[in-house]
PDB file of N, CA and C in Angstrom:
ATOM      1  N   UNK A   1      -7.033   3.071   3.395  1.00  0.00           N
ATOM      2  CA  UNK A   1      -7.409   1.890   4.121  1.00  0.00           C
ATOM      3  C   UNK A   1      -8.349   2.262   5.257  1.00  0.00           C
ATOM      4  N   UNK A   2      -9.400   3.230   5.020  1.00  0.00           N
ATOM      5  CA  UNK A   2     -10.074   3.545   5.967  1.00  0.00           C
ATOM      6  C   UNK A   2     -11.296   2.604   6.522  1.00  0.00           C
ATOM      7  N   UNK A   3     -10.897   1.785   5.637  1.00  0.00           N
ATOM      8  CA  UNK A   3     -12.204   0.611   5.965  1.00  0.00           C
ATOM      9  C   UNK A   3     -11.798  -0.738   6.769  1.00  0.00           C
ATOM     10  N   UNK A   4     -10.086  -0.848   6.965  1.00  0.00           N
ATOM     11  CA  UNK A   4      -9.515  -1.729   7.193  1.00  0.00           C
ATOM     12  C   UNK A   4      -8.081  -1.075   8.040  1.00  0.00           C
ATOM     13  N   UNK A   5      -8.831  -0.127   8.972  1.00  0.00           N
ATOM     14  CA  UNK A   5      -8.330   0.922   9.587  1.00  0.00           C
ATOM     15  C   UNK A   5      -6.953   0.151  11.027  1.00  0.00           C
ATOM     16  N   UNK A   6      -7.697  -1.108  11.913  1.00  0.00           N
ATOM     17  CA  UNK A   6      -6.641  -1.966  12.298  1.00  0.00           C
ATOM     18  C   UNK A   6      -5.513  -2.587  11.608  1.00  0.00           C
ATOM     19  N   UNK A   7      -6.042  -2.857  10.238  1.00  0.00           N
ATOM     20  CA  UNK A   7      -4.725  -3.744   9.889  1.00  0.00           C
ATOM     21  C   UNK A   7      -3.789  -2.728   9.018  1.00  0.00           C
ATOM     22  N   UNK A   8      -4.085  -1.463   9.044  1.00  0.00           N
ATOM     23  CA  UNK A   8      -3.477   0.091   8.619  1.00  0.00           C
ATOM     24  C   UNK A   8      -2.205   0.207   9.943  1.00  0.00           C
ATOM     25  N   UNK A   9      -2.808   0.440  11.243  1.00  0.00           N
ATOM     26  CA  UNK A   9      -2.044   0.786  12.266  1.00  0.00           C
ATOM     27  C   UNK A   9      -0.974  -0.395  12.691  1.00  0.00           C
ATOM     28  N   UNK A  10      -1.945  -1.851  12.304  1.00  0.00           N
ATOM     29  CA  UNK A  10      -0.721  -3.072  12.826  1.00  0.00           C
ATOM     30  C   UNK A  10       0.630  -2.916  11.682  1.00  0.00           C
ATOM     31  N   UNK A  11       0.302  -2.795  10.541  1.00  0.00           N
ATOM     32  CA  UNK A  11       1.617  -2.975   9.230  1.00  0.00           C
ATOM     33  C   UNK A  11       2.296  -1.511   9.455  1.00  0.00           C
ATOM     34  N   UNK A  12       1.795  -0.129   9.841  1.00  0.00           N
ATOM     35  CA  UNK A  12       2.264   0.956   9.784  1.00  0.00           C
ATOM     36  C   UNK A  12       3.212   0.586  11.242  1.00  0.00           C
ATOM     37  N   UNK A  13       2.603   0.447  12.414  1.00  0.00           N
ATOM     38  CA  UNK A  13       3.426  -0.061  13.530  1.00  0.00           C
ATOM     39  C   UNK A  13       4.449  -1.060  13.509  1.00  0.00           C
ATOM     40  N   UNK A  14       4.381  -2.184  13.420  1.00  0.00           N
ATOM     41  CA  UNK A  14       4.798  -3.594  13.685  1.00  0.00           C
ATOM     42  C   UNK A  14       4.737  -3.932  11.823  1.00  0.00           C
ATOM     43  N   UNK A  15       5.715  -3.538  10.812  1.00  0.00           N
ATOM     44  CA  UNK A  15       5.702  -3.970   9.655  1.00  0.00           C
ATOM     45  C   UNK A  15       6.413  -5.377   9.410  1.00  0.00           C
ATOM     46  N   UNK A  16       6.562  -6.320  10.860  1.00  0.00           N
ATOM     47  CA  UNK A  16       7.167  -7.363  10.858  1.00  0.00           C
ATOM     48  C   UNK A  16       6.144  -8.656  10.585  1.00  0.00           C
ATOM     49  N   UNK A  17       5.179  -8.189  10.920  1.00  0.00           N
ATOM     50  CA  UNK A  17       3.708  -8.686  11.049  1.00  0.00           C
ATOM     51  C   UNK A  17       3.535  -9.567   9.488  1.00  0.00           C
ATOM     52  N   UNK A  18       3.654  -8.035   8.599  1.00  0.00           N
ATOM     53  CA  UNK A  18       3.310  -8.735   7.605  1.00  0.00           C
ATOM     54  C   UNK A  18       4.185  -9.368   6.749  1.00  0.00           C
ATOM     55  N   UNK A  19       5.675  -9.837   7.010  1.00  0.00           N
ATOM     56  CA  UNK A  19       6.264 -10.259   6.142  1.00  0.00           C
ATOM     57  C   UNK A  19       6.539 -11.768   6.887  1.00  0.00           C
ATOM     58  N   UNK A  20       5.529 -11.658   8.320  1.00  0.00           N
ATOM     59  CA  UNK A  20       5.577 -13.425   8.669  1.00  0.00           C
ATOM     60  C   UNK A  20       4.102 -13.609   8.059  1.00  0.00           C
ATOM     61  N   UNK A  21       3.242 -13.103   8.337  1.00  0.00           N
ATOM     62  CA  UNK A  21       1.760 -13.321   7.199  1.00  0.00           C
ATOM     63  C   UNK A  21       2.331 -13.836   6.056  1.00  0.00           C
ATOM     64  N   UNK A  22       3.807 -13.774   5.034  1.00  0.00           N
ATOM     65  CA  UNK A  22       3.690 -14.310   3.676  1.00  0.00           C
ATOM     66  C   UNK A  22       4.627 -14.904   3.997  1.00  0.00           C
ATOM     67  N   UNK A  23       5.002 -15.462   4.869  1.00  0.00           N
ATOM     68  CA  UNK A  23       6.166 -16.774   4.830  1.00  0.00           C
ATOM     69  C   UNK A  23       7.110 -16.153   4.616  1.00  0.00           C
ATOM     70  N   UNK A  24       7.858 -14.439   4.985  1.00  0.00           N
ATOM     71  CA  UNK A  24       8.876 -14.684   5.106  1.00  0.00           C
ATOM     72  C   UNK A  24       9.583 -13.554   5.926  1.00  0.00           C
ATOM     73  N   UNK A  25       9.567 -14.088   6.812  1.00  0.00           N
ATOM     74  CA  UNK A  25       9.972 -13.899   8.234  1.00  0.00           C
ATOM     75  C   UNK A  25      11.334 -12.805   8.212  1.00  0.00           C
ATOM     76  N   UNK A  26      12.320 -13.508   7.253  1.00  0.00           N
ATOM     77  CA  UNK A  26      13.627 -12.987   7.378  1.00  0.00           C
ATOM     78  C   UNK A  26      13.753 -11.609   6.634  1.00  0.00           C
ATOM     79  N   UNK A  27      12.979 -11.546   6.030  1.00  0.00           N
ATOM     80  CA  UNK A  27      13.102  -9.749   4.983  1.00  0.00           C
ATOM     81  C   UNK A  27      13.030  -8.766   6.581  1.00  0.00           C
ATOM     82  N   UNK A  28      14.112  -8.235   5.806  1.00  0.00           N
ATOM     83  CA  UNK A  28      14.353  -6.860   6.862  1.00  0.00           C
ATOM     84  C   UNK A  28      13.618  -5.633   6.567  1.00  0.00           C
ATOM     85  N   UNK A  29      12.365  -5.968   7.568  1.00  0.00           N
ATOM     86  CA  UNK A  29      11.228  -5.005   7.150  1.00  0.00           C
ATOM     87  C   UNK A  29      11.638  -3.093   7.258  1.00  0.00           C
ATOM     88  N   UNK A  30      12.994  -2.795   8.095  1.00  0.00           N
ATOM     89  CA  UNK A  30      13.588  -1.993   8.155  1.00  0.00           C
ATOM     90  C   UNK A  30      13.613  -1.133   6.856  1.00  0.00           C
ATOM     91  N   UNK A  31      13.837  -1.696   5.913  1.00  0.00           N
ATOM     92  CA  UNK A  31      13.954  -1.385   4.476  1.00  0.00           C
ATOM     93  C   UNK A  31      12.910  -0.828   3.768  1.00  0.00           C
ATOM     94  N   UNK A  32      11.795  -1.404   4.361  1.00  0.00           N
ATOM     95  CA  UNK A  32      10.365  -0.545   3.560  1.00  0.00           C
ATOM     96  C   UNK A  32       9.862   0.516   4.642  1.00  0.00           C
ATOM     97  N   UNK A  33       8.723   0.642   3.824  1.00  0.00           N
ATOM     98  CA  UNK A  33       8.000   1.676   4.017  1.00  0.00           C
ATOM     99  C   UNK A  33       6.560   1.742   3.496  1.00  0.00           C
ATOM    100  N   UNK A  34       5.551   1.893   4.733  1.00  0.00           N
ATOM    101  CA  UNK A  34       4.578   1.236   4.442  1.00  0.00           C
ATOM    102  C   UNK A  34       3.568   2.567   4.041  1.00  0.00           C
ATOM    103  N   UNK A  35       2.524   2.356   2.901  1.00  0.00           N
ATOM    104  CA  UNK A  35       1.732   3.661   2.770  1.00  0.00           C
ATOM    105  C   UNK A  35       0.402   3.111   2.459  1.00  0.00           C
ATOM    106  N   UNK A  36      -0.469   4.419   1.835  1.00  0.00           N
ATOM    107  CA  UNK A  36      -1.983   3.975   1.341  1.00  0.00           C
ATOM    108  C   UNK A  36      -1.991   4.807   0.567  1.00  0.00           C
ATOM    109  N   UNK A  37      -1.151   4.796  -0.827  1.00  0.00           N
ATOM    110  CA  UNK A  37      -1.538   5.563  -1.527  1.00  0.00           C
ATOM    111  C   UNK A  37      -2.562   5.477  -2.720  1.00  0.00           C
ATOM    112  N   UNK A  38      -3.119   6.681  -2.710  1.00  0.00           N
ATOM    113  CA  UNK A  38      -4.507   7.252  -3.787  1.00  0.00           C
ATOM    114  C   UNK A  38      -3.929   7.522  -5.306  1.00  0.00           C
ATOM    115  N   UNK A  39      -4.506   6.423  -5.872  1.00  0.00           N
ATOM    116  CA  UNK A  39      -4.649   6.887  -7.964  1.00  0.00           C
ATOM    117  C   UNK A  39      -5.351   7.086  -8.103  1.00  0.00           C
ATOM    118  N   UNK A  40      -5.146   8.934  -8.545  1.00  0.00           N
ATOM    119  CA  UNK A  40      -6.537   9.469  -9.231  1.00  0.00           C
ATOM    120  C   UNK A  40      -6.714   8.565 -10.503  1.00  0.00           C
ATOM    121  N   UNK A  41      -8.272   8.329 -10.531  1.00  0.00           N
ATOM    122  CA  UNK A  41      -8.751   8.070 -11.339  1.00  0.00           C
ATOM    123  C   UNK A  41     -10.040   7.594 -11.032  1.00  0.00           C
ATOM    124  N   UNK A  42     -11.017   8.469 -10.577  1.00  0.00           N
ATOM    125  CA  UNK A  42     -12.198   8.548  -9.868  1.00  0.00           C
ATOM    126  C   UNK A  42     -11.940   7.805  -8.572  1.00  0.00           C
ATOM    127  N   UNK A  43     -11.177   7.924  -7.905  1.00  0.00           N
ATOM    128  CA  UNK A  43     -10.629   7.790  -6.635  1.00  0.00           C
ATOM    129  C   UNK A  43     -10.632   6.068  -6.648  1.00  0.00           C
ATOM    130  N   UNK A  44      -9.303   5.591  -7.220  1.00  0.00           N
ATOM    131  CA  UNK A  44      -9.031   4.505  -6.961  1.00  0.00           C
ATOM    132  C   UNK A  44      -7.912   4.177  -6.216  1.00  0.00           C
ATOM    133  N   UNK A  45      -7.953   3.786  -4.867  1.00  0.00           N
ATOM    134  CA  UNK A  45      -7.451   3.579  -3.659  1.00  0.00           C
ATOM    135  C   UNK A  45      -6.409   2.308  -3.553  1.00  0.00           C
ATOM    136  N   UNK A  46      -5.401   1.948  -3.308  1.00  0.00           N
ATOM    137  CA  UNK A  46      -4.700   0.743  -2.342  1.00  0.00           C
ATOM    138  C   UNK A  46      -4.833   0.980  -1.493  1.00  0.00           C
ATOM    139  N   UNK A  47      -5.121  -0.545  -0.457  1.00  0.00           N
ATOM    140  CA  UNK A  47      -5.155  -0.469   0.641  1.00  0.00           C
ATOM    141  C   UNK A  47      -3.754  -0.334   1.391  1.00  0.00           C
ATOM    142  N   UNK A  48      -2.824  -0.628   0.672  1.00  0.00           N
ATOM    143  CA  UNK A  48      -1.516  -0.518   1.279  1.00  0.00           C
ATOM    144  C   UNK A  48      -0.668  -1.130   0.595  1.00  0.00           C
ATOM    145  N   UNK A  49       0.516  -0.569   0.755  1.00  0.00           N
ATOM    146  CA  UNK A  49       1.979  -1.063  -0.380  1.00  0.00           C
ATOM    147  C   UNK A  49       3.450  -0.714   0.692  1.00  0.00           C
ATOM    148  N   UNK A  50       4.022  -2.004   0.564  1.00  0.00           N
ATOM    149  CA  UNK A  50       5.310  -1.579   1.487  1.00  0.00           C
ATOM    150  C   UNK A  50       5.920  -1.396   0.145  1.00  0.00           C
ATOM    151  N   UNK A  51       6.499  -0.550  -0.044  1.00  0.00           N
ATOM    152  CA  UNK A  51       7.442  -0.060  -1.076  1.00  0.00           C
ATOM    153  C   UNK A  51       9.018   0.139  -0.533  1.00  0.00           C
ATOM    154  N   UNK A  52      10.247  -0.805  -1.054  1.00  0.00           N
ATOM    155  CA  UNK A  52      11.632  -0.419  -0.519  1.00  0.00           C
ATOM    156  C   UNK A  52      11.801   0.983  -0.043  1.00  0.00           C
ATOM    157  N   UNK A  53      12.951   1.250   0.823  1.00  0.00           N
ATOM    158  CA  UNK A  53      13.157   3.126   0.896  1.00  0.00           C
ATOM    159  C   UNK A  53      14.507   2.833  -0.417  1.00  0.00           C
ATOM    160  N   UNK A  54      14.706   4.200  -0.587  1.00  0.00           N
ATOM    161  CA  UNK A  54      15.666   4.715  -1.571  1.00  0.00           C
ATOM    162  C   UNK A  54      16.666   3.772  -1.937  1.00  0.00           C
ATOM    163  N   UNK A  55      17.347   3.816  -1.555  1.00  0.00           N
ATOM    164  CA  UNK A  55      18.626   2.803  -1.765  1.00  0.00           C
ATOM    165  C   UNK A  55      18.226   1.178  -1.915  1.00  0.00           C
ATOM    166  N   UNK A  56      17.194   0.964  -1.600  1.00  0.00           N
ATOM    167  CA  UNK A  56      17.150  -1.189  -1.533  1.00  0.00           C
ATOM    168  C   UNK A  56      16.151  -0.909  -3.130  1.00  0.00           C
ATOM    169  N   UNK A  57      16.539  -0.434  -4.143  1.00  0.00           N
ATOM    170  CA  UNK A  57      15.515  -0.844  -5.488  1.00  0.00           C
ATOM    171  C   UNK A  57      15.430  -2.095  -5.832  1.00  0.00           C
ATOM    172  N   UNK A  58      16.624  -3.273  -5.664  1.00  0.00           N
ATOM    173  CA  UNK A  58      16.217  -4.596  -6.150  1.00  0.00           C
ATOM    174  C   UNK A  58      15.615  -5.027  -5.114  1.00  0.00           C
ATOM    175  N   UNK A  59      14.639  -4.957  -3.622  1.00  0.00           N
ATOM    176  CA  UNK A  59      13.892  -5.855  -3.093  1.00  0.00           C
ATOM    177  C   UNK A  59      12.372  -5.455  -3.910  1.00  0.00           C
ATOM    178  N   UNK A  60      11.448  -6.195  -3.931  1.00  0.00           N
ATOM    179  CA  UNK A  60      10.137  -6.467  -4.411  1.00  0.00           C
ATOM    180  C   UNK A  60       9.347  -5.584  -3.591  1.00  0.00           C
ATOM    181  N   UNK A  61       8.610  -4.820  -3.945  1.00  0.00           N
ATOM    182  CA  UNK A  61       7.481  -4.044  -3.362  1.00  0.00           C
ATOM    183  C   UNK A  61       6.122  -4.966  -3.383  1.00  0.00           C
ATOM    184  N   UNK A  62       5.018  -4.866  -2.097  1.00  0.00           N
ATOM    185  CA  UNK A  62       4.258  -5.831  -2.334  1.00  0.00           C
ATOM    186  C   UNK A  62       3.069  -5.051  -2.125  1.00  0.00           C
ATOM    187  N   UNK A  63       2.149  -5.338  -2.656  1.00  0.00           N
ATOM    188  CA  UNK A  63       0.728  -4.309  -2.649  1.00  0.00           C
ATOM    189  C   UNK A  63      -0.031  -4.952  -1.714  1.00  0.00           C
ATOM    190  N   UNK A  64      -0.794  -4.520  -0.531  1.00  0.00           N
ATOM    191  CA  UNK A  64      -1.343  -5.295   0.638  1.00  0.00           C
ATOM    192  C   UNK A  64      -3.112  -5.148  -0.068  1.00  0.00           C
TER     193      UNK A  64
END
């Protein structure tokens, strides 16, 4: 997310941010974990994915 380098530090900081951005306020952002990870494949990039931590597998991971 080097191109969209503020809204990297606001979701990595304050990951509360973005779960009132989608209407829903109450997910316990505690639970994820926010990244930018790289698929090789001539360098195809996400800009960001809160992905659950270990233990919460049934909440929804959301690709930013």
């Amino acid at each position: 997310m080097k191109t969209d380098a503020i809204f990297y530090e606001l979701f990595k900081e304050f990951p509360d941010i973005f779960f009132e951005l989608i209407n829903k306020p109450q997910t316990n952002a505690n639970i994820y974990e926010f990244t930018t990870p790289e698929i090789k494949q001539r360098s195809f990039r996400l800009d960001g994915v809160f992905s659950t931590l270990e233990n919460f597998f049934n909440e929804p991971i959301y690709f930013v």
